[in-house]
C-alpha atoms as a PDB file:
ATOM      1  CA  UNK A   1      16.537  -0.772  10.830  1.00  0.00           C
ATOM      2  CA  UNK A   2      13.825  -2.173  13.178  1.00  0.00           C
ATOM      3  CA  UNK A   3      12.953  -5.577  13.172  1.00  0.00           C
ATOM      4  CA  UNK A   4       8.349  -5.524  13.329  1.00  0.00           C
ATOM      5  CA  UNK A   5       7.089  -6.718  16.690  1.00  0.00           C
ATOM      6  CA  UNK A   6       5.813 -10.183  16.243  1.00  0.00           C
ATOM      7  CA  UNK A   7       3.505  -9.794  19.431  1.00  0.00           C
ATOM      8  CA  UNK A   8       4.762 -13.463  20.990  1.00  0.00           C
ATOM      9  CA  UNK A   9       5.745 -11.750  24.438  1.00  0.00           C
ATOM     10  CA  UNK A  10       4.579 -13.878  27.373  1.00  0.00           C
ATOM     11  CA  UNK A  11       3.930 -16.827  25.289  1.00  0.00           C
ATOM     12  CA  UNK A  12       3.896 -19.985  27.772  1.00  0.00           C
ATOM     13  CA  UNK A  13       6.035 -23.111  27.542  1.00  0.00           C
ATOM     14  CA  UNK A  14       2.957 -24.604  25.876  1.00  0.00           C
ATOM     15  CA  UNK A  15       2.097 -22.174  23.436  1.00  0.00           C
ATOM     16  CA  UNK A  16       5.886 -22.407  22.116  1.00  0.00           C
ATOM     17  CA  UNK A  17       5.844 -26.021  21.661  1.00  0.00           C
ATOM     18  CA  UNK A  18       2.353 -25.810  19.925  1.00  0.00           C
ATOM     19  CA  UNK A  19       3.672 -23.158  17.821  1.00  0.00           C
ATOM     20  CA  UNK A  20       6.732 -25.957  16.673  1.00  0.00           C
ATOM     21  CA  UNK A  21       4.091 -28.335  15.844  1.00  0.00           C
ATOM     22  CA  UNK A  22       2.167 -26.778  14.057  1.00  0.00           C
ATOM     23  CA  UNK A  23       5.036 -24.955  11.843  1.00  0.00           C
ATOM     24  CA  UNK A  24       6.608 -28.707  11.422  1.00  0.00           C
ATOM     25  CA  UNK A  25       2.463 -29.709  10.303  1.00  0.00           C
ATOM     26  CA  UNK A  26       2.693 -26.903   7.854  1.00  0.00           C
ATOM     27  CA  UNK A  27       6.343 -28.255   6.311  1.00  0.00           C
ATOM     28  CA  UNK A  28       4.845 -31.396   5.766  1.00  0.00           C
ATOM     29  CA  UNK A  29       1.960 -30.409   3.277  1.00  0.00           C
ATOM     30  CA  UNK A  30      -0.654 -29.656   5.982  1.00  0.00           C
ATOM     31  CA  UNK A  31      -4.133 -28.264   3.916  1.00  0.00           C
ATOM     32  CA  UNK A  32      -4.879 -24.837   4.852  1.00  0.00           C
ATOM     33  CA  UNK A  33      -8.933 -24.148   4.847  1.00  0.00           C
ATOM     34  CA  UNK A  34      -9.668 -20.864   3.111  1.00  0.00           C
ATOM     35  CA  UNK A  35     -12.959 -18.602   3.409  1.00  0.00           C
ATOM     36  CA  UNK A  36     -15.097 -20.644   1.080  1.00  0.00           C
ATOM     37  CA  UNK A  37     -13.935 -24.076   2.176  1.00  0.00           C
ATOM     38  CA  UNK A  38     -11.670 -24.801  -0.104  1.00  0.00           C
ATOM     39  CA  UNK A  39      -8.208 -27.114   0.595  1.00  0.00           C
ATOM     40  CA  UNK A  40      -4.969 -26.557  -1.039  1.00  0.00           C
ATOM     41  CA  UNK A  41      -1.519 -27.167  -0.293  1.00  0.00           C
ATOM     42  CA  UNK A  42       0.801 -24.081   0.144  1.00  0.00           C
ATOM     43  CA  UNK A  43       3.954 -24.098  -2.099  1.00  0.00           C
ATOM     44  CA  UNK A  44       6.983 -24.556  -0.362  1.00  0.00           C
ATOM     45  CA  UNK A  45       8.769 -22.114  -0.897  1.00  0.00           C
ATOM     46  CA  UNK A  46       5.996 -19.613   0.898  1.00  0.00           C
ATOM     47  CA  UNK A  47       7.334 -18.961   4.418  1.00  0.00           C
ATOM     48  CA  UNK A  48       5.002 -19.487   7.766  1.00  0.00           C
ATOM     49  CA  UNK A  49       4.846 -16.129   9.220  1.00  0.00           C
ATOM     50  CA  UNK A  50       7.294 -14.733   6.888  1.00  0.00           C
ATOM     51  CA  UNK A  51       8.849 -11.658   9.272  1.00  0.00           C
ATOM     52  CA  UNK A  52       9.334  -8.122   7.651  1.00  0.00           C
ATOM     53  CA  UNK A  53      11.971  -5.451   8.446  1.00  0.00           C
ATOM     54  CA  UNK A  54      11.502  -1.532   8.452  1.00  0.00           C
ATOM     55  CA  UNK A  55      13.265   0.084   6.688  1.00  0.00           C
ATOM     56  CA  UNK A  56      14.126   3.783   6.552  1.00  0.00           C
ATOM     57  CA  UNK A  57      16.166   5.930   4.317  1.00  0.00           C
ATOM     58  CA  UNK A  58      17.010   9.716   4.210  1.00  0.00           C
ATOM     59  CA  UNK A  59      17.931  12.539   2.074  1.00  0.00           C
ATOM     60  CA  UNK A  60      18.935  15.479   3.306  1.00  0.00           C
ATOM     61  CA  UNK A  61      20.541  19.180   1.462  1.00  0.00           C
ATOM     62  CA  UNK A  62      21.346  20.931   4.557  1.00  0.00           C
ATOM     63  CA  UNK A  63      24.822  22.182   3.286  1.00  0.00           C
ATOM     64  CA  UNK A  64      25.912  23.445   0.207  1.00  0.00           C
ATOM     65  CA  UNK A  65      26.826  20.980  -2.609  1.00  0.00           C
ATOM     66  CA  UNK A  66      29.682  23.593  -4.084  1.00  0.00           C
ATOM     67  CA  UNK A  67      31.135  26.677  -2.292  1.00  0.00           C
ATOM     68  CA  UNK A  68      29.907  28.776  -4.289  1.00  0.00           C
ATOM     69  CA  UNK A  69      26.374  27.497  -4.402  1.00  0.00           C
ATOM     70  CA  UNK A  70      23.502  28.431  -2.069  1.00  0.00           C
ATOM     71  CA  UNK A  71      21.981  26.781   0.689  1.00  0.00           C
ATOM     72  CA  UNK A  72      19.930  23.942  -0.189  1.00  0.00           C
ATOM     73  CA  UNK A  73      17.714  22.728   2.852  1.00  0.00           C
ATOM     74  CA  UNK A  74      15.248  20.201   2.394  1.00  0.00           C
ATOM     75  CA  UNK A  75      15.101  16.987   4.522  1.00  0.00           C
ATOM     76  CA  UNK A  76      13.467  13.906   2.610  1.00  0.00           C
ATOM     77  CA  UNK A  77      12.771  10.452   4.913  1.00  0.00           C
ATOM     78  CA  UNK A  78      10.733   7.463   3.596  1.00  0.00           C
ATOM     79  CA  UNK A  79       9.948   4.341   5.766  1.00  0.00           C
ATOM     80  CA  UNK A  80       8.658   1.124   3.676  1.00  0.00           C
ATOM     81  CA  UNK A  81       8.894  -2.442   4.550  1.00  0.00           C
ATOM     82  CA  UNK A  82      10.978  -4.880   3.608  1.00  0.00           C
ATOM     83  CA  UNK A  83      10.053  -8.416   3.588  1.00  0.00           C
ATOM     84  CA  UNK A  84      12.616 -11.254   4.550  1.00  0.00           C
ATOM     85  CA  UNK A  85      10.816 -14.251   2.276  1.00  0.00           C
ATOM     86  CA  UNK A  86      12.495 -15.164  -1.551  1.00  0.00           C
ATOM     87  CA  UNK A  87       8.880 -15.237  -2.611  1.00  0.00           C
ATOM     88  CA  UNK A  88       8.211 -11.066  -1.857  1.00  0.00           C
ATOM     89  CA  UNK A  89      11.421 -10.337  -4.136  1.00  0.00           C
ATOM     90  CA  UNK A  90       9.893  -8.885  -6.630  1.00  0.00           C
ATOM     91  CA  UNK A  91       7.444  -6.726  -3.997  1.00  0.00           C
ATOM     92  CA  UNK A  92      11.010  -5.574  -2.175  1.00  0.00           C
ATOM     93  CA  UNK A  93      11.991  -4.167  -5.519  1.00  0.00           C
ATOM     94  CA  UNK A  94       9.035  -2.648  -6.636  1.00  0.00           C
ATOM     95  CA  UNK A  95       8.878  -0.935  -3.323  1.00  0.00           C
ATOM     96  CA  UNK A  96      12.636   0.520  -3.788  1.00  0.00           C
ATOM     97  CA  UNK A  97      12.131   1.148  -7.031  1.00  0.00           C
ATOM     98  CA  UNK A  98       9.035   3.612  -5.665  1.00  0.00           C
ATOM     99  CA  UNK A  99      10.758   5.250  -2.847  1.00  0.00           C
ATOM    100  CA  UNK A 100      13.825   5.858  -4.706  1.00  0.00           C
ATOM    101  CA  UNK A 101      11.870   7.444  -7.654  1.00  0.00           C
ATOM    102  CA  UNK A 102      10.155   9.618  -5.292  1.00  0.00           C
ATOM    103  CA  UNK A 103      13.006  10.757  -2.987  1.00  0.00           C
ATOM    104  CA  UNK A 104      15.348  11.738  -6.363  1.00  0.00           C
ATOM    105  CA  UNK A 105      11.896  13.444  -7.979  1.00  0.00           C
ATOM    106  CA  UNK A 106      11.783  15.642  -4.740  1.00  0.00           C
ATOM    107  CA  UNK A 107      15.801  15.729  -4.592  1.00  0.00           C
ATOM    108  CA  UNK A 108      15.668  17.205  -8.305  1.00  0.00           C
ATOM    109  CA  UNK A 109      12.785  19.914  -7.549  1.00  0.00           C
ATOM    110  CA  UNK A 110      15.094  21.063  -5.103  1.00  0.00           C
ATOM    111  CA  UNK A 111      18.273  21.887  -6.597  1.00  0.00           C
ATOM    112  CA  UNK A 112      16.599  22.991  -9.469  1.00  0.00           C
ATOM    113  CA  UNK A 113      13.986  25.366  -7.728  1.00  0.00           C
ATOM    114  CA  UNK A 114      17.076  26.779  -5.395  1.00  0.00           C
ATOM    115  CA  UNK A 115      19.060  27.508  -8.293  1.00  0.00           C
ATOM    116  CA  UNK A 116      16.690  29.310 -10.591  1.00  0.00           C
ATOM    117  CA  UNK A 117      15.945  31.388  -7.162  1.00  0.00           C
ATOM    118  CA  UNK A 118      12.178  29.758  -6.712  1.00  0.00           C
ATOM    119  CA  UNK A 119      12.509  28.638  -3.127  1.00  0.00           C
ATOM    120  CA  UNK A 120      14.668  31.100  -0.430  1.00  0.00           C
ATOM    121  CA  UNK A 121      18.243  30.186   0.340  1.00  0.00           C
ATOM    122  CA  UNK A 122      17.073  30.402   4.054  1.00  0.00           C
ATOM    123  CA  UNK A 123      13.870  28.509   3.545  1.00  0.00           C
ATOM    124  CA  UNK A 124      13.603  24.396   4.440  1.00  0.00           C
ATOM    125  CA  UNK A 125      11.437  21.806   2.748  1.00  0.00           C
ATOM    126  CA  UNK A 126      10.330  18.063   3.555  1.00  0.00           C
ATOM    127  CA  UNK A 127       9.055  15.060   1.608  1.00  0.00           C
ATOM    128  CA  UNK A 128       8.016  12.373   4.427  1.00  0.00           C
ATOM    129  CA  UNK A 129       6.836   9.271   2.829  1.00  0.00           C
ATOM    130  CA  UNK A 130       5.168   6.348   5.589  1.00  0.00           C
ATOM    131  CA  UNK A 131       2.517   2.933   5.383  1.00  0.00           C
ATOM    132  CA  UNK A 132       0.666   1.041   6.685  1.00  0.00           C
ATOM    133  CA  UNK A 133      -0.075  -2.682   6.635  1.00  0.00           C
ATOM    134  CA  UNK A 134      -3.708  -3.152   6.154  1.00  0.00           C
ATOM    135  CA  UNK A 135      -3.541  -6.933   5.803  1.00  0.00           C
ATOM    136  CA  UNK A 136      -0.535  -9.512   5.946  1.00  0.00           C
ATOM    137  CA  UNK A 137       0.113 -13.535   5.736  1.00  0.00           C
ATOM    138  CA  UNK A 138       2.733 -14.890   4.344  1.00  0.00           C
ATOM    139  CA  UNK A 139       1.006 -15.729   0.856  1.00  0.00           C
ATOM    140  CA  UNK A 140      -0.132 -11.931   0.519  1.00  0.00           C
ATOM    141  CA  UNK A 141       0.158  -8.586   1.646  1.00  0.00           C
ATOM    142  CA  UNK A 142      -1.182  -5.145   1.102  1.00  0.00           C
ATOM    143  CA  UNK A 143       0.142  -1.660   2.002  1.00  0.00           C
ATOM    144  CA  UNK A 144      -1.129   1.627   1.725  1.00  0.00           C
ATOM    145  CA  UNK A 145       1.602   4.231   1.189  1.00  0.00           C
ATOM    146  CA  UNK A 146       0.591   8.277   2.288  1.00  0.00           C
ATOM    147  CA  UNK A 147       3.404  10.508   1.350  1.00  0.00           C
ATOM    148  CA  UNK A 148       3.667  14.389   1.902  1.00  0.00           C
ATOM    149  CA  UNK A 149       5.523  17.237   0.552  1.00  0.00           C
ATOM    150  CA  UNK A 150       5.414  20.608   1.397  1.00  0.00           C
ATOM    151  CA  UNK A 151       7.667  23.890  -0.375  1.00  0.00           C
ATOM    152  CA  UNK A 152       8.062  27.242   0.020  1.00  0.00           C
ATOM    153  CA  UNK A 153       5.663  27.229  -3.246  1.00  0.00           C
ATOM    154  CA  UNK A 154       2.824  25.094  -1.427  1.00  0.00           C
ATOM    155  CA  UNK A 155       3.361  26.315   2.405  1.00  0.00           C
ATOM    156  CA  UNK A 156       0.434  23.824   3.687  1.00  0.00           C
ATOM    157  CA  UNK A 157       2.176  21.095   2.345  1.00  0.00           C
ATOM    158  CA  UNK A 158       0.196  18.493  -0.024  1.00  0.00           C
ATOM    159  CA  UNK A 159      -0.647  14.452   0.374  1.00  0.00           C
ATOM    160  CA  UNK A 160      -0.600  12.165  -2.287  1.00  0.00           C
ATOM    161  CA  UNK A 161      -1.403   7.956  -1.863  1.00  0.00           C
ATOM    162  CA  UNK A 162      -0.166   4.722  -3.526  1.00  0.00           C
ATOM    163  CA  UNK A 163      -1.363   0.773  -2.810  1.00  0.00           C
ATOM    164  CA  UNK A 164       0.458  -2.241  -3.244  1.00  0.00           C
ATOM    165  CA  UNK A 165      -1.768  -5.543  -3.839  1.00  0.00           C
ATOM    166  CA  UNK A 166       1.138  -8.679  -3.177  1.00  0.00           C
ATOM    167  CA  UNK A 167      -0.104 -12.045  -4.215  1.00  0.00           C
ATOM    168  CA  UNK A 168       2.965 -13.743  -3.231  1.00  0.00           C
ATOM    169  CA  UNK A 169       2.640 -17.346  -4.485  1.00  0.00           C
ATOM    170  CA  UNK A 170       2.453 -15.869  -8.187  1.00  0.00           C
ATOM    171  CA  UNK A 171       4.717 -13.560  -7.360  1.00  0.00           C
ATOM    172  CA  UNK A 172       2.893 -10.664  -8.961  1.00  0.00           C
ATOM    173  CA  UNK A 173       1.170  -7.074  -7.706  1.00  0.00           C
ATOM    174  CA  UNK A 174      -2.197  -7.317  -8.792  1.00  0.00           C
ATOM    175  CA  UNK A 175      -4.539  -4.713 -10.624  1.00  0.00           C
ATOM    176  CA  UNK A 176      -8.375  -4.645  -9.604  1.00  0.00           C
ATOM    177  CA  UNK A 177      -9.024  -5.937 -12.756  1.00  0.00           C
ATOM    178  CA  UNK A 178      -7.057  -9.038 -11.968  1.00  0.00           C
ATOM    179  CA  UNK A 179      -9.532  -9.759  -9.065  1.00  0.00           C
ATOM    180  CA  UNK A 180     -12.645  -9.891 -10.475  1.00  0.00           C
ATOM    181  CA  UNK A 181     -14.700 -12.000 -12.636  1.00  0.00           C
ATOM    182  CA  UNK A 182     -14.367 -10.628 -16.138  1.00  0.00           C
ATOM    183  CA  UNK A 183     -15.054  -7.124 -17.361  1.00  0.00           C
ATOM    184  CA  UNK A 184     -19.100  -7.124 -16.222  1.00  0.00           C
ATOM    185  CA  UNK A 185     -17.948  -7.339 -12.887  1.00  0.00           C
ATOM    186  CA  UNK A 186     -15.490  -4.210 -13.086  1.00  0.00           C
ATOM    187  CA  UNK A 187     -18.395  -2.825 -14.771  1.00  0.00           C
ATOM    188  CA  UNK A 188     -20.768  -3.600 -11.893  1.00  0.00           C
ATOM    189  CA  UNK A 189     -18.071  -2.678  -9.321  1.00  0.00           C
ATOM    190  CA  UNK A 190     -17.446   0.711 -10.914  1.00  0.00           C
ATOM    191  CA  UNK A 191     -21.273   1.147 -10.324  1.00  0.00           C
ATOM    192  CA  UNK A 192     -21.188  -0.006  -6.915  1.00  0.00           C
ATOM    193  CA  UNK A 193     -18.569   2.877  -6.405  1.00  0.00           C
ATOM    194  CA  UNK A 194     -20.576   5.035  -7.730  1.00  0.00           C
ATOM    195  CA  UNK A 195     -23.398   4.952  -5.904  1.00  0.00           C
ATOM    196  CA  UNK A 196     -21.695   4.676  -2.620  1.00  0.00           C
ATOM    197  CA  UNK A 197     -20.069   7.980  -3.127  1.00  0.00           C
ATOM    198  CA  UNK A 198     -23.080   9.628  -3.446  1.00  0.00           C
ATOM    199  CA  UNK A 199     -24.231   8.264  -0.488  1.00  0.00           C
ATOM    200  CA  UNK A 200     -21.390  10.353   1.305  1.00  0.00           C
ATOM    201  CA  UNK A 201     -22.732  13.625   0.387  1.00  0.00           C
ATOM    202  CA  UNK A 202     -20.102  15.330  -0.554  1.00  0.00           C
ATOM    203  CA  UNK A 203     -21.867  17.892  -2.960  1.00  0.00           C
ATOM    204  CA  UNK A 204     -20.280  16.366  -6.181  1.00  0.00           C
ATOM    205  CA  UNK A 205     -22.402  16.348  -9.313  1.00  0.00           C
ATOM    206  CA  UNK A 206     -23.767  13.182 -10.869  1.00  0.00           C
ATOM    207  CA  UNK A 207     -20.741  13.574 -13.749  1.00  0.00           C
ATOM    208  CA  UNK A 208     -18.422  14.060 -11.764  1.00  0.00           C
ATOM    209  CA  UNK A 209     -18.834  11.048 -10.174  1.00  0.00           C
ATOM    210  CA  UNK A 210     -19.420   9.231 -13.415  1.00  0.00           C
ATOM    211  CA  UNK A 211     -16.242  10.839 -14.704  1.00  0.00           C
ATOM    212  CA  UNK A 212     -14.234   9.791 -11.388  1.00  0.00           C
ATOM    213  CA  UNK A 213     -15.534   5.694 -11.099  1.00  0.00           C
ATOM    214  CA  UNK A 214     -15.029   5.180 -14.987  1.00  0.00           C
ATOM    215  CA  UNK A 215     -13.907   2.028 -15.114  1.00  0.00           C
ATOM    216  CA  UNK A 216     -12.026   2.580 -18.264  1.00  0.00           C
ATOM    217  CA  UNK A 217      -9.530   5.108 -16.994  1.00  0.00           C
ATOM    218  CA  UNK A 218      -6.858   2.517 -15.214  1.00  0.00           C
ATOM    219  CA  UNK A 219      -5.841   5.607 -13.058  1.00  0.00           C
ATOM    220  CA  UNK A 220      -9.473   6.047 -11.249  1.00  0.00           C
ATOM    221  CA  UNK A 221      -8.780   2.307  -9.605  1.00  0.00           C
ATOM    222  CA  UNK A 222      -5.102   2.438  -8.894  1.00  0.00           C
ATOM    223  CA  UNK A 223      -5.784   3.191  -4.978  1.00  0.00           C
ATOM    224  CA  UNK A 224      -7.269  -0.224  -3.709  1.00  0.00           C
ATOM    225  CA  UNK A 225      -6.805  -2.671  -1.108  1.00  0.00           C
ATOM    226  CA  UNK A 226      -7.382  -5.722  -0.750  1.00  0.00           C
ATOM    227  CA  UNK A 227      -8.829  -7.417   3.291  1.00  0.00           C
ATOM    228  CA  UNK A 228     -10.855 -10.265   4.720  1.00  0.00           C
ATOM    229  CA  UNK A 229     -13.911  -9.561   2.727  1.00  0.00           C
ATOM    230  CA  UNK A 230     -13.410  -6.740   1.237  1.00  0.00           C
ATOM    231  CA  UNK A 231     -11.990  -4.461  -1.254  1.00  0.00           C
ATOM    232  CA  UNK A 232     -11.367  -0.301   0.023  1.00  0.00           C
ATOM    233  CA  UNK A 233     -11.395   1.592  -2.738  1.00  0.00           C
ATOM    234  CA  UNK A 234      -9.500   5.164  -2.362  1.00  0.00           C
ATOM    235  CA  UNK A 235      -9.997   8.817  -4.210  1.00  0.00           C
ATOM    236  CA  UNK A 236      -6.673  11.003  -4.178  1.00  0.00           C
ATOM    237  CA  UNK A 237      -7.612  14.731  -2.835  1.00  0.00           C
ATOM    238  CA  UNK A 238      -9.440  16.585  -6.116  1.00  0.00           C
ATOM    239  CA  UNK A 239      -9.934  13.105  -8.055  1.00  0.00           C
ATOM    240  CA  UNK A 240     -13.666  13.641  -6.993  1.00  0.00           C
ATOM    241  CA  UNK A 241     -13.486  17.591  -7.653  1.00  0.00           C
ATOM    242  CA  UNK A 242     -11.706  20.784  -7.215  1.00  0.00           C
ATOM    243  CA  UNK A 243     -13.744  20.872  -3.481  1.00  0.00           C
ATOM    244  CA  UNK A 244     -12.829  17.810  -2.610  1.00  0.00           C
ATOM    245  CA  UNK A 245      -9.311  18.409  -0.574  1.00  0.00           C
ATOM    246  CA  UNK A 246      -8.813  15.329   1.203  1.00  0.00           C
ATOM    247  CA  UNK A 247      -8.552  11.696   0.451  1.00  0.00           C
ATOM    248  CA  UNK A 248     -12.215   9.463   0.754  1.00  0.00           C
ATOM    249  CA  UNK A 249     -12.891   5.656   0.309  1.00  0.00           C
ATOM    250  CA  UNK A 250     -15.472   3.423   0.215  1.00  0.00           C
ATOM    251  CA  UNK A 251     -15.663  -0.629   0.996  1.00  0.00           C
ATOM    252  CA  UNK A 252     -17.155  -2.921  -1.486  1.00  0.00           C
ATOM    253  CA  UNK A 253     -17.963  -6.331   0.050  1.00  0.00           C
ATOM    254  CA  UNK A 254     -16.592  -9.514  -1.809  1.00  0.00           C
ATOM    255  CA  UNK A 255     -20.784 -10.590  -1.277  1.00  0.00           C
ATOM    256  CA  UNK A 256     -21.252  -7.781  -3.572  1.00  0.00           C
ATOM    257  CA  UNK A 257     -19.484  -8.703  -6.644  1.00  0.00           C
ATOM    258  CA  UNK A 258     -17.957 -12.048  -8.136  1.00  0.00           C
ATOM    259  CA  UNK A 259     -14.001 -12.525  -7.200  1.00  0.00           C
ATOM    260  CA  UNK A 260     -11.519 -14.401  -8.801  1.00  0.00           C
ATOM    261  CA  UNK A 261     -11.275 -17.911  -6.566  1.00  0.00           C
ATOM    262  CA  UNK A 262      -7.429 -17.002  -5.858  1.00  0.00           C
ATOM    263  CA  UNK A 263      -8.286 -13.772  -4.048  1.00  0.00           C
ATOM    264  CA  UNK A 264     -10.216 -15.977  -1.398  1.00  0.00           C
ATOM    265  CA  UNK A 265      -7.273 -18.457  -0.904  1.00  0.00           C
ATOM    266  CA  UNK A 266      -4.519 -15.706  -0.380  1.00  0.00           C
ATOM    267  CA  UNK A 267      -6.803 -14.018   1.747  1.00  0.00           C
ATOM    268  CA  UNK A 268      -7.985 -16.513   3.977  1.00  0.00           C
ATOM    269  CA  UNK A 269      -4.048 -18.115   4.701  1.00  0.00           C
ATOM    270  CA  UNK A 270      -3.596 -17.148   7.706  1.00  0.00           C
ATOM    271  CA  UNK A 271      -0.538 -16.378  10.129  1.00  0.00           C
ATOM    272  CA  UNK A 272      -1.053 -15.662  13.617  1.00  0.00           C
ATOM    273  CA  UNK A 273       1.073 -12.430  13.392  1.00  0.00           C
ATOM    274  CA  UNK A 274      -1.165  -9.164  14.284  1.00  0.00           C
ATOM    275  CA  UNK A 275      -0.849  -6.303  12.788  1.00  0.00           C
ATOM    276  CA  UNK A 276      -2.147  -2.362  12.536  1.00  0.00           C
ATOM    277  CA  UNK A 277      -4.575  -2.766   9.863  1.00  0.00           C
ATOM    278  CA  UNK A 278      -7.634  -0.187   9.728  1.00  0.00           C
END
């Protein structure tokens, strides 16, 4: 386990008292201002700068389960985070709940492929699964997950993506739909996506893309996130076409369409923790 660095190295005798103040400000109902102005008072049971731990877990079938069985070599690791405040429960389970899925899915392929003589006795596999924080305070976060996999039946290995939207004071991972202003707007902001993959180029026909932004097929806006501003909006490799091999997104700005009121408050609460977002 290893603890995220909170970047506070060479903060002065100043800066830590500040840093007091302000956190005892915050206990006592201090208004936070948000991107559009607006005031309102944080529950209190959201954590200031709420720290998260890594977390990583491995799977491994490097020696034979029975004597008489053969070799099963794969190595499976994930790495997630886990987050330390009551209020990002629910987001700690749903994250297990993924990984675990995903590391007994790959376990299962495994031992079944090895018996029924798919995969070599002599050859290896791996399942890696990794994220990234794209943004974090301690009323929201999201994460982009990339895992990988790669057999003896698919030698180049393969890539496959999942996002996590965390509003934290409902307590709830949120759908695109949730964030926008009624059903025109997804309508519009299906549209939007449209037309800005086109602008890429990427020599996909007119229904294709049609097919691929349809707002009415929950799976073509599962890949989102969530920033300052801004919604990214992901295509898993193929989603756009057969030709289309790896993973493309687009940004569509919060000027652009009409978002829910909440989105801006979560958004805008800021901690003064830094972190790798893209």
């Amino acid at each position: 386990m290893k603890q995220f660095d909170f970047h506070t190295s060479g903060i002065g005798a100043f800066s830590s008292i500040f840093i007091c103040a302000l956190l005892l400000i915050t206990a006592a109902g201090c208004k936070v201002d948000s991107q559009n102005t607006a005031t309102w008072t944080p529950p209190q049971k959201i954590q200031i700068n709420t720290p998260y731990f890594i977390r990583t877990i491995e799977k491994n079938g490097m020696d034979a389960i029975k004597q008489d069985d053969p070799v099963i070599r794969y190595v499976a690791t994930a790495r997630y985070p886990e987050y330390a405040s009551l209020s990002f429960t629910s987001l700690n389970e749903y994250i297990q709940e993924y990984v675990s899925e995903k590391l007994e899915d790959f376990s299962d392929v495994m031992l079944t492929g090895s018996y029924q003589g798919v995969f070599p006795e002599d050859s290896v596999s791996e399942m890696s699964i990794d994220f990234t924080l794209f943004h974090y305070t301690s009323a929201f976060t999201s994460i982009f997950f990339e895992g990988f996999e790669k057999t003896p039946a698919v030698p180049k290995g393969f890539k496959y993506y999942k996002c996590i939207n965390y509003d934290a004071l409902n307590e709830q991972v949120l759908l695109l739909e949730d964030c926008l202003l009624g059903s025109e707007e997804f309508q519009k902001f299906s549209e939007i996506v449209g037309q800005k993959i086109a602008e890429l180029n990427l020599g996909v026909t007119e229904e294709q893309i049609k097919n691929a932004t349809d707002p009415s097929k929950p799976e073509n806006y599962e890949l989102f996130i969530i920033r300052p501003g801004e919604f990214l909006v992901f295509f898993q490799p193929f989603q756009l076409g057969p030709k289309i091999r790896e993973q493309k997104r687009v940004s569509v700005s919060f000027n652009e369409v009409s978002v829910q009121p909440f989105i801006q408050d979560i958004i805008a609460y800021h901690s003064w923790l830094e972190f790798n977002g893209k």
